[in-house]
PDB file of N, CA and C in Angstrom:
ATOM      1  N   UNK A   1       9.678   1.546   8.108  1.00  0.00           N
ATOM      2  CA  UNK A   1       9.360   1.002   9.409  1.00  0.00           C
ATOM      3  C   UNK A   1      10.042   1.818  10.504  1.00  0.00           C
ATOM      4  N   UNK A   2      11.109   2.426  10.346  1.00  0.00           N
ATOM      5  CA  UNK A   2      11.873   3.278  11.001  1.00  0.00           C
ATOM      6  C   UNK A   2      10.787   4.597  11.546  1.00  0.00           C
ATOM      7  N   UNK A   3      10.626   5.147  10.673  1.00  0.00           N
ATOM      8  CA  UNK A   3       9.588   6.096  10.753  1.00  0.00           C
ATOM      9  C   UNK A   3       8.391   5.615  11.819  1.00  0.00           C
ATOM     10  N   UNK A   4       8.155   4.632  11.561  1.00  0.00           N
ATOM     11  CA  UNK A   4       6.729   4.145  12.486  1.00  0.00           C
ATOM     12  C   UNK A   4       7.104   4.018  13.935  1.00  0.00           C
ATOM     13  N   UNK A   5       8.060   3.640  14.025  1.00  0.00           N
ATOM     14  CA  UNK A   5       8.949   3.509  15.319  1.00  0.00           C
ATOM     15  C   UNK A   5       9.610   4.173  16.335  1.00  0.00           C
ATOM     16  N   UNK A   6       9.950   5.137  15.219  1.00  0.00           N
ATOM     17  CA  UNK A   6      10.269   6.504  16.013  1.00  0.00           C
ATOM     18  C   UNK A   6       8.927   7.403  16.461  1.00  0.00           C
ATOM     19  N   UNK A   7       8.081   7.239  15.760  1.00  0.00           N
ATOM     20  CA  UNK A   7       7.122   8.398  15.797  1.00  0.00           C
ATOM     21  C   UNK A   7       6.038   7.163  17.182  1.00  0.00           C
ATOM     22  N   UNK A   8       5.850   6.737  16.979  1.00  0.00           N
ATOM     23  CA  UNK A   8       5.585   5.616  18.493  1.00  0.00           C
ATOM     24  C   UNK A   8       6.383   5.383  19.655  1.00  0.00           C
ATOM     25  N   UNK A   9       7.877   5.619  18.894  1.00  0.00           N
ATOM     26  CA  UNK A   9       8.168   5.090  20.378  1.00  0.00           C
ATOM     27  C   UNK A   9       8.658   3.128  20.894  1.00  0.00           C
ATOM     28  N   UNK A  10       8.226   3.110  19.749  1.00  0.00           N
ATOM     29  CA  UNK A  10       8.055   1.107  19.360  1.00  0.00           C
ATOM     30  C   UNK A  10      10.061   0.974  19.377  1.00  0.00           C
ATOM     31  N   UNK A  11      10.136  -0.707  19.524  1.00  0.00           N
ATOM     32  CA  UNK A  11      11.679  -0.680  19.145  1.00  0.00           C
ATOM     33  C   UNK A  11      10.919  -2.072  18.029  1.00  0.00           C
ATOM     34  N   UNK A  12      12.206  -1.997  17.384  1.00  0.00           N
ATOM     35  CA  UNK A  12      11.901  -2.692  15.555  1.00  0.00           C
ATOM     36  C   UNK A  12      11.408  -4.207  15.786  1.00  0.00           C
ATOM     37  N   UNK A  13      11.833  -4.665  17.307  1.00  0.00           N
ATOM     38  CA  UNK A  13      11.167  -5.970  17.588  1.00  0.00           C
ATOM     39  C   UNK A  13      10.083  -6.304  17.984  1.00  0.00           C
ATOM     40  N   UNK A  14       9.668  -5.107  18.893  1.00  0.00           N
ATOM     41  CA  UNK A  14       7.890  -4.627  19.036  1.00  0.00           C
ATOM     42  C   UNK A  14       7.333  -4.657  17.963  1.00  0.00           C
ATOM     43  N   UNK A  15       7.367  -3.827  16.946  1.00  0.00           N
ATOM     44  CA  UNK A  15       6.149  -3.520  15.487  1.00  0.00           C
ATOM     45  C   UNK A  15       6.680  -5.210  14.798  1.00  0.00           C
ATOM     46  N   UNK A  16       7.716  -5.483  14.971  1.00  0.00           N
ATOM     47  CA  UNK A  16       7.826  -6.900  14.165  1.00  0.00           C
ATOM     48  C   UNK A  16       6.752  -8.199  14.369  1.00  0.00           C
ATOM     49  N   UNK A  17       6.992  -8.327  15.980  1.00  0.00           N
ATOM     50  CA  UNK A  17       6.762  -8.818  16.554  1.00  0.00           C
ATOM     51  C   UNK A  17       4.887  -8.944  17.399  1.00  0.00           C
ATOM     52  N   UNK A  18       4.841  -7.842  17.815  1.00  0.00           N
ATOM     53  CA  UNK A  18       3.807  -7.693  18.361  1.00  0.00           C
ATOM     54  C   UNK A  18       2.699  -6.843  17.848  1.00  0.00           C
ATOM     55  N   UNK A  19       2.570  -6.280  17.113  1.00  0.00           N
ATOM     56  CA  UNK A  19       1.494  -5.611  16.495  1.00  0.00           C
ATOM     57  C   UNK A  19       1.287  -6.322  14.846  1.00  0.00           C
ATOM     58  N   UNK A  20      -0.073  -6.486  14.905  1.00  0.00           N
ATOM     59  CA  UNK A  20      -0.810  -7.141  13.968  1.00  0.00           C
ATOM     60  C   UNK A  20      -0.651  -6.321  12.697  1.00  0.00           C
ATOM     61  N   UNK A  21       0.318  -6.718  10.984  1.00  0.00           N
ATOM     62  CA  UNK A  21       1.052  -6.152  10.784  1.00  0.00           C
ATOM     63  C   UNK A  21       0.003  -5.555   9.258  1.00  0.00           C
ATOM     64  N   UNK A  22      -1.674  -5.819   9.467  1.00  0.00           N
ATOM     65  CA  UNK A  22      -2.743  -5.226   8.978  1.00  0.00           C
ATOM     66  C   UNK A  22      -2.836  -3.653   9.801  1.00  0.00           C
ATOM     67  N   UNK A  23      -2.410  -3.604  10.357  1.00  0.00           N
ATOM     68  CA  UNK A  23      -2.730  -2.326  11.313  1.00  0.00           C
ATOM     69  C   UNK A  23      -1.476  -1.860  10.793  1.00  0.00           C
ATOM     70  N   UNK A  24      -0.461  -2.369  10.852  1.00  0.00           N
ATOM     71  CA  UNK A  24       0.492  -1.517  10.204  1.00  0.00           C
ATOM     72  C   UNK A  24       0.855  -1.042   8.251  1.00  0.00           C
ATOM     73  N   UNK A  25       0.128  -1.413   8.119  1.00  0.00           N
ATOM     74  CA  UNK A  25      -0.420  -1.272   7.047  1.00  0.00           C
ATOM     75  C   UNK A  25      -1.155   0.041   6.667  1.00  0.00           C
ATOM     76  N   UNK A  26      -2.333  -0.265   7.430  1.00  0.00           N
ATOM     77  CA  UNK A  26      -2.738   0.978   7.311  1.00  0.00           C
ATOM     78  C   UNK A  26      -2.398   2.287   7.759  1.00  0.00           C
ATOM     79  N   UNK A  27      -1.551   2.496   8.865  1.00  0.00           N
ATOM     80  CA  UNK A  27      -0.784   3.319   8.975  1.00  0.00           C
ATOM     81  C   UNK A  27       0.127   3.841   8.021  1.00  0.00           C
ATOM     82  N   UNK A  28       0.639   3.329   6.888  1.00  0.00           N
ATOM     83  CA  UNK A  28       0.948   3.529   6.102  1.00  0.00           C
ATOM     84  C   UNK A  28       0.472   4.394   5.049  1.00  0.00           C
ATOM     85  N   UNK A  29      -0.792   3.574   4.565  1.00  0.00           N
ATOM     86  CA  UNK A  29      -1.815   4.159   3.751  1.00  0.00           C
ATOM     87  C   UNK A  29      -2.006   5.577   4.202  1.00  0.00           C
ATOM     88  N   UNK A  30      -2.166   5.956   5.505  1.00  0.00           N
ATOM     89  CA  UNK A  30      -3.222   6.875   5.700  1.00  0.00           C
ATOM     90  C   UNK A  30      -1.576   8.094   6.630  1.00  0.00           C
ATOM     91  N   UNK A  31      -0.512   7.736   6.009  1.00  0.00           N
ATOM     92  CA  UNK A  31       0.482   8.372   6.304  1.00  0.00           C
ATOM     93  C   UNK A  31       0.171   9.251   5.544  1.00  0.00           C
ATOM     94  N   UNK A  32       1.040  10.675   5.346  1.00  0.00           N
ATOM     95  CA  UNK A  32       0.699  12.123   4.750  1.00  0.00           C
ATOM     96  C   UNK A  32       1.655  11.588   3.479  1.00  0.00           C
ATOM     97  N   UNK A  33       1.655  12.315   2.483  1.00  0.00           N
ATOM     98  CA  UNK A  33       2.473  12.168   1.481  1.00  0.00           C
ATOM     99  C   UNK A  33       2.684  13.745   0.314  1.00  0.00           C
ATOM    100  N   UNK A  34       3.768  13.669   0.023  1.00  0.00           N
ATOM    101  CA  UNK A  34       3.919  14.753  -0.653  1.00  0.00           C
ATOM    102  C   UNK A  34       4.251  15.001  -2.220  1.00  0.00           C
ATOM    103  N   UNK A  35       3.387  15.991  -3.277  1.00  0.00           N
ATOM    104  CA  UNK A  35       3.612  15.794  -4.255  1.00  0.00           C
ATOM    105  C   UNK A  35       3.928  16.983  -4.694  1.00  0.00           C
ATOM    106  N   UNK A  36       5.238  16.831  -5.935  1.00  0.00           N
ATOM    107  CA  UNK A  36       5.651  18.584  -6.278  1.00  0.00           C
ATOM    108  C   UNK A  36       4.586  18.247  -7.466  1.00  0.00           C
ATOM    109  N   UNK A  37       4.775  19.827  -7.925  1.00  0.00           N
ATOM    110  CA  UNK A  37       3.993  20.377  -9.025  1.00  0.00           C
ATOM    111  C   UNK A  37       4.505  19.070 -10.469  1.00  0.00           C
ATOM    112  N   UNK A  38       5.784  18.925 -10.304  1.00  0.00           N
ATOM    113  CA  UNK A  38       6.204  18.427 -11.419  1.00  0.00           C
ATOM    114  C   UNK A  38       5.386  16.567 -11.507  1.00  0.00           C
ATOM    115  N   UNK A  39       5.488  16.004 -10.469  1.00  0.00           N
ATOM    116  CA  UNK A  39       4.977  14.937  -9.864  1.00  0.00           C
ATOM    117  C   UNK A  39       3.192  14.855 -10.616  1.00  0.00           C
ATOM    118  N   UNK A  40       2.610  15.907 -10.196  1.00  0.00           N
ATOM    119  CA  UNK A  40       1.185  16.110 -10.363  1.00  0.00           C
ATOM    120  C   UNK A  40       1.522  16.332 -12.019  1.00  0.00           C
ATOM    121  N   UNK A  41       1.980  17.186 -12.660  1.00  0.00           N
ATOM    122  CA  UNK A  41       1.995  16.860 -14.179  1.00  0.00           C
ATOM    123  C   UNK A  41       2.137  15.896 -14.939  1.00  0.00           C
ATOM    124  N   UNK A  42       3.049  15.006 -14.328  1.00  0.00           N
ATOM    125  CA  UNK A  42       3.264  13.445 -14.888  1.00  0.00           C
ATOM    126  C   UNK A  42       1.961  12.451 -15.186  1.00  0.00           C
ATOM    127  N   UNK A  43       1.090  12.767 -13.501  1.00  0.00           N
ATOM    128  CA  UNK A  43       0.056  11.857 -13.230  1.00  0.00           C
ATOM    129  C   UNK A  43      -1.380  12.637 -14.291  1.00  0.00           C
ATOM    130  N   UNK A  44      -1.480  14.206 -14.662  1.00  0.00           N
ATOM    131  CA  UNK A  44      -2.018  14.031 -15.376  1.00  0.00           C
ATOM    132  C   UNK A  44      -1.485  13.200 -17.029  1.00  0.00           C
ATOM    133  N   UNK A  45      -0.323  13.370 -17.264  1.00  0.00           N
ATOM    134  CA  UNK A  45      -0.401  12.913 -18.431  1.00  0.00           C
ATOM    135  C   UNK A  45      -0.227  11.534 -18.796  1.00  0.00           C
ATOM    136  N   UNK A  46      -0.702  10.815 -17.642  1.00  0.00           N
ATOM    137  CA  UNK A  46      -0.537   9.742 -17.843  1.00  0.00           C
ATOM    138  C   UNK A  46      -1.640   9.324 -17.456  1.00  0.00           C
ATOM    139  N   UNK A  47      -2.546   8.505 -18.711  1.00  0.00           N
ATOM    140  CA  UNK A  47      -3.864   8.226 -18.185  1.00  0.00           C
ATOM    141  C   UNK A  47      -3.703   7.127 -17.192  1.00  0.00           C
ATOM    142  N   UNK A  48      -4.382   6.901 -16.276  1.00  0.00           N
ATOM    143  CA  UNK A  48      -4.612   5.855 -15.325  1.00  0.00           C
ATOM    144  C   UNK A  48      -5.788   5.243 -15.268  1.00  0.00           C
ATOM    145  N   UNK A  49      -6.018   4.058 -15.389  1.00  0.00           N
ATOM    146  CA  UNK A  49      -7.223   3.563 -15.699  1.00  0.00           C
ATOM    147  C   UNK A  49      -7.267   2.470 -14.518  1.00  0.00           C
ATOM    148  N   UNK A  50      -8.462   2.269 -13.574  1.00  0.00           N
ATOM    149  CA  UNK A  50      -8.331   1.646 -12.998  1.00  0.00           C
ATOM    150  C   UNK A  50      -9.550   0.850 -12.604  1.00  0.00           C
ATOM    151  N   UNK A  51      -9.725  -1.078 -12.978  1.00  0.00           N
ATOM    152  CA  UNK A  51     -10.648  -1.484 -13.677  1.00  0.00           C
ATOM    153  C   UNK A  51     -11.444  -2.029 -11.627  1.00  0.00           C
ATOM    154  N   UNK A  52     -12.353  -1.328 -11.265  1.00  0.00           N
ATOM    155  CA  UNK A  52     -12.972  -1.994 -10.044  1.00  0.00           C
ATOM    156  C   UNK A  52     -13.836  -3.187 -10.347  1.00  0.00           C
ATOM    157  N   UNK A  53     -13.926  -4.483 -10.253  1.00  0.00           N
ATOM    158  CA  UNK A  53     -14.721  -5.441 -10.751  1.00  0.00           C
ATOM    159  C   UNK A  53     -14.949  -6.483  -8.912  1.00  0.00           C
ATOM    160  N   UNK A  54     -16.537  -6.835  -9.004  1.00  0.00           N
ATOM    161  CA  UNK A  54     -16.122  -7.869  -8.080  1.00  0.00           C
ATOM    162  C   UNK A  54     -15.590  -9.157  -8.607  1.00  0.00           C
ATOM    163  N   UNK A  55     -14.601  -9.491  -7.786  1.00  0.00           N
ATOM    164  CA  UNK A  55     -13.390 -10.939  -7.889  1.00  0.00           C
ATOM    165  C   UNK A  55     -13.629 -11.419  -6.809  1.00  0.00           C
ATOM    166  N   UNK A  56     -13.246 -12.509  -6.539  1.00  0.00           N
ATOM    167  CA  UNK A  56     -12.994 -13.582  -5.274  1.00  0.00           C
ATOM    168  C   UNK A  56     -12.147 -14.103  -5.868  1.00  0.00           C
ATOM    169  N   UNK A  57     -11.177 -14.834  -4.191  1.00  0.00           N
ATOM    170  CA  UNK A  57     -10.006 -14.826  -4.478  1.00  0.00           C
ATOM    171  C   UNK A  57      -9.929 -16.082  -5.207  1.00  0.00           C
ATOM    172  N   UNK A  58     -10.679 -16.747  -5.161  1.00  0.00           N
ATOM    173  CA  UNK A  58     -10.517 -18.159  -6.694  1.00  0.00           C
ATOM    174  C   UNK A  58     -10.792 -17.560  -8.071  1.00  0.00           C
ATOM    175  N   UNK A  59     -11.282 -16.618  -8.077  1.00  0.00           N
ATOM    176  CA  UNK A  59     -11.354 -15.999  -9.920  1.00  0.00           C
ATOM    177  C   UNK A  59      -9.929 -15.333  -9.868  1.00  0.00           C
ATOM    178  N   UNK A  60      -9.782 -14.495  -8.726  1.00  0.00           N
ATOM    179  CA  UNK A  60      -8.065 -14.336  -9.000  1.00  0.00           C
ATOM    180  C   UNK A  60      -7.191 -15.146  -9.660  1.00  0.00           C
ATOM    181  N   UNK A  61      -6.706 -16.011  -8.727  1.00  0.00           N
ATOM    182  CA  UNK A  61      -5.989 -17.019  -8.689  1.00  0.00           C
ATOM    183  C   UNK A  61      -6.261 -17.731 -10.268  1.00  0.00           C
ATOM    184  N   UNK A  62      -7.483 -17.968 -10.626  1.00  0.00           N
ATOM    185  CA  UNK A  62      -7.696 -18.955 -12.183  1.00  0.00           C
ATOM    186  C   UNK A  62      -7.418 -17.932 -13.142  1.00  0.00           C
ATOM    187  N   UNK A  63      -7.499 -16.189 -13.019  1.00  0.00           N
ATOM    188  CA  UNK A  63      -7.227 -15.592 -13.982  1.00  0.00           C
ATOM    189  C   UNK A  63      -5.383 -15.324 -14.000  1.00  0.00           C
ATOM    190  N   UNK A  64      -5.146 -15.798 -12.686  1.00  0.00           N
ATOM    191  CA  UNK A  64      -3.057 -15.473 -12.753  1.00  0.00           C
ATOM    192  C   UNK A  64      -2.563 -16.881 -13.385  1.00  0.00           C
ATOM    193  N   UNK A  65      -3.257 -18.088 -13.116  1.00  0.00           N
ATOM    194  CA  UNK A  65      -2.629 -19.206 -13.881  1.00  0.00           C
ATOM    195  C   UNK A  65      -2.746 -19.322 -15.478  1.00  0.00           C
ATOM    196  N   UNK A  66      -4.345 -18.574 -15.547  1.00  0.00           N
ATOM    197  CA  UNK A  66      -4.611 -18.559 -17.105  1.00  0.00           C
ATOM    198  C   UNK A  66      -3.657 -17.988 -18.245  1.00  0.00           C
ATOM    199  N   UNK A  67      -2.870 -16.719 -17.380  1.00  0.00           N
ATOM    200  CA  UNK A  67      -2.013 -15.777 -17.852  1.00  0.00           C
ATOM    201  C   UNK A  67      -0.829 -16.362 -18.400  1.00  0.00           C
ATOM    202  N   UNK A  68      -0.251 -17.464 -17.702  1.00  0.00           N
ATOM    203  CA  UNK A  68       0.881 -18.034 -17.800  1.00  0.00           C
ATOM    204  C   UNK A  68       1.268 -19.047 -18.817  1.00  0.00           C
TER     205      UNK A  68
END
């Protein structure tokens, strides 16, 4: 959050406070990020599987209680 603040200009009670904290969010997301070579070798060897299905948030919710 520091980062966001400085680079705006914001003080920590502004972004707390007054900006809608979905927007700050995505600022996040769409921040730059950096990966070494060694980083990128890991992620190939590690398969990642990642399952896209449509859910709503009541099939959520009945599949996190089911779990338990």
């Amino acid at each position: 959050m520091g980062q966001i603040c400085h680079h705006f200009g914001w003080t920590l009670d502004y972004l707390l406070w007054e900006v809608d904290w979905r927007i700050v969010q995505r600022m996040l997301i769409d921040s730059p990020t950096y990966e070494s070579e060694e980083d990128k070798k890991k992620k190939k060897d590690k398969k990642q599987v990642i399952n896209l299905s449509e859910q709503t948030s009541e099939d959520f919710l009945e599949n996190l209680f089911k779990k338990k």
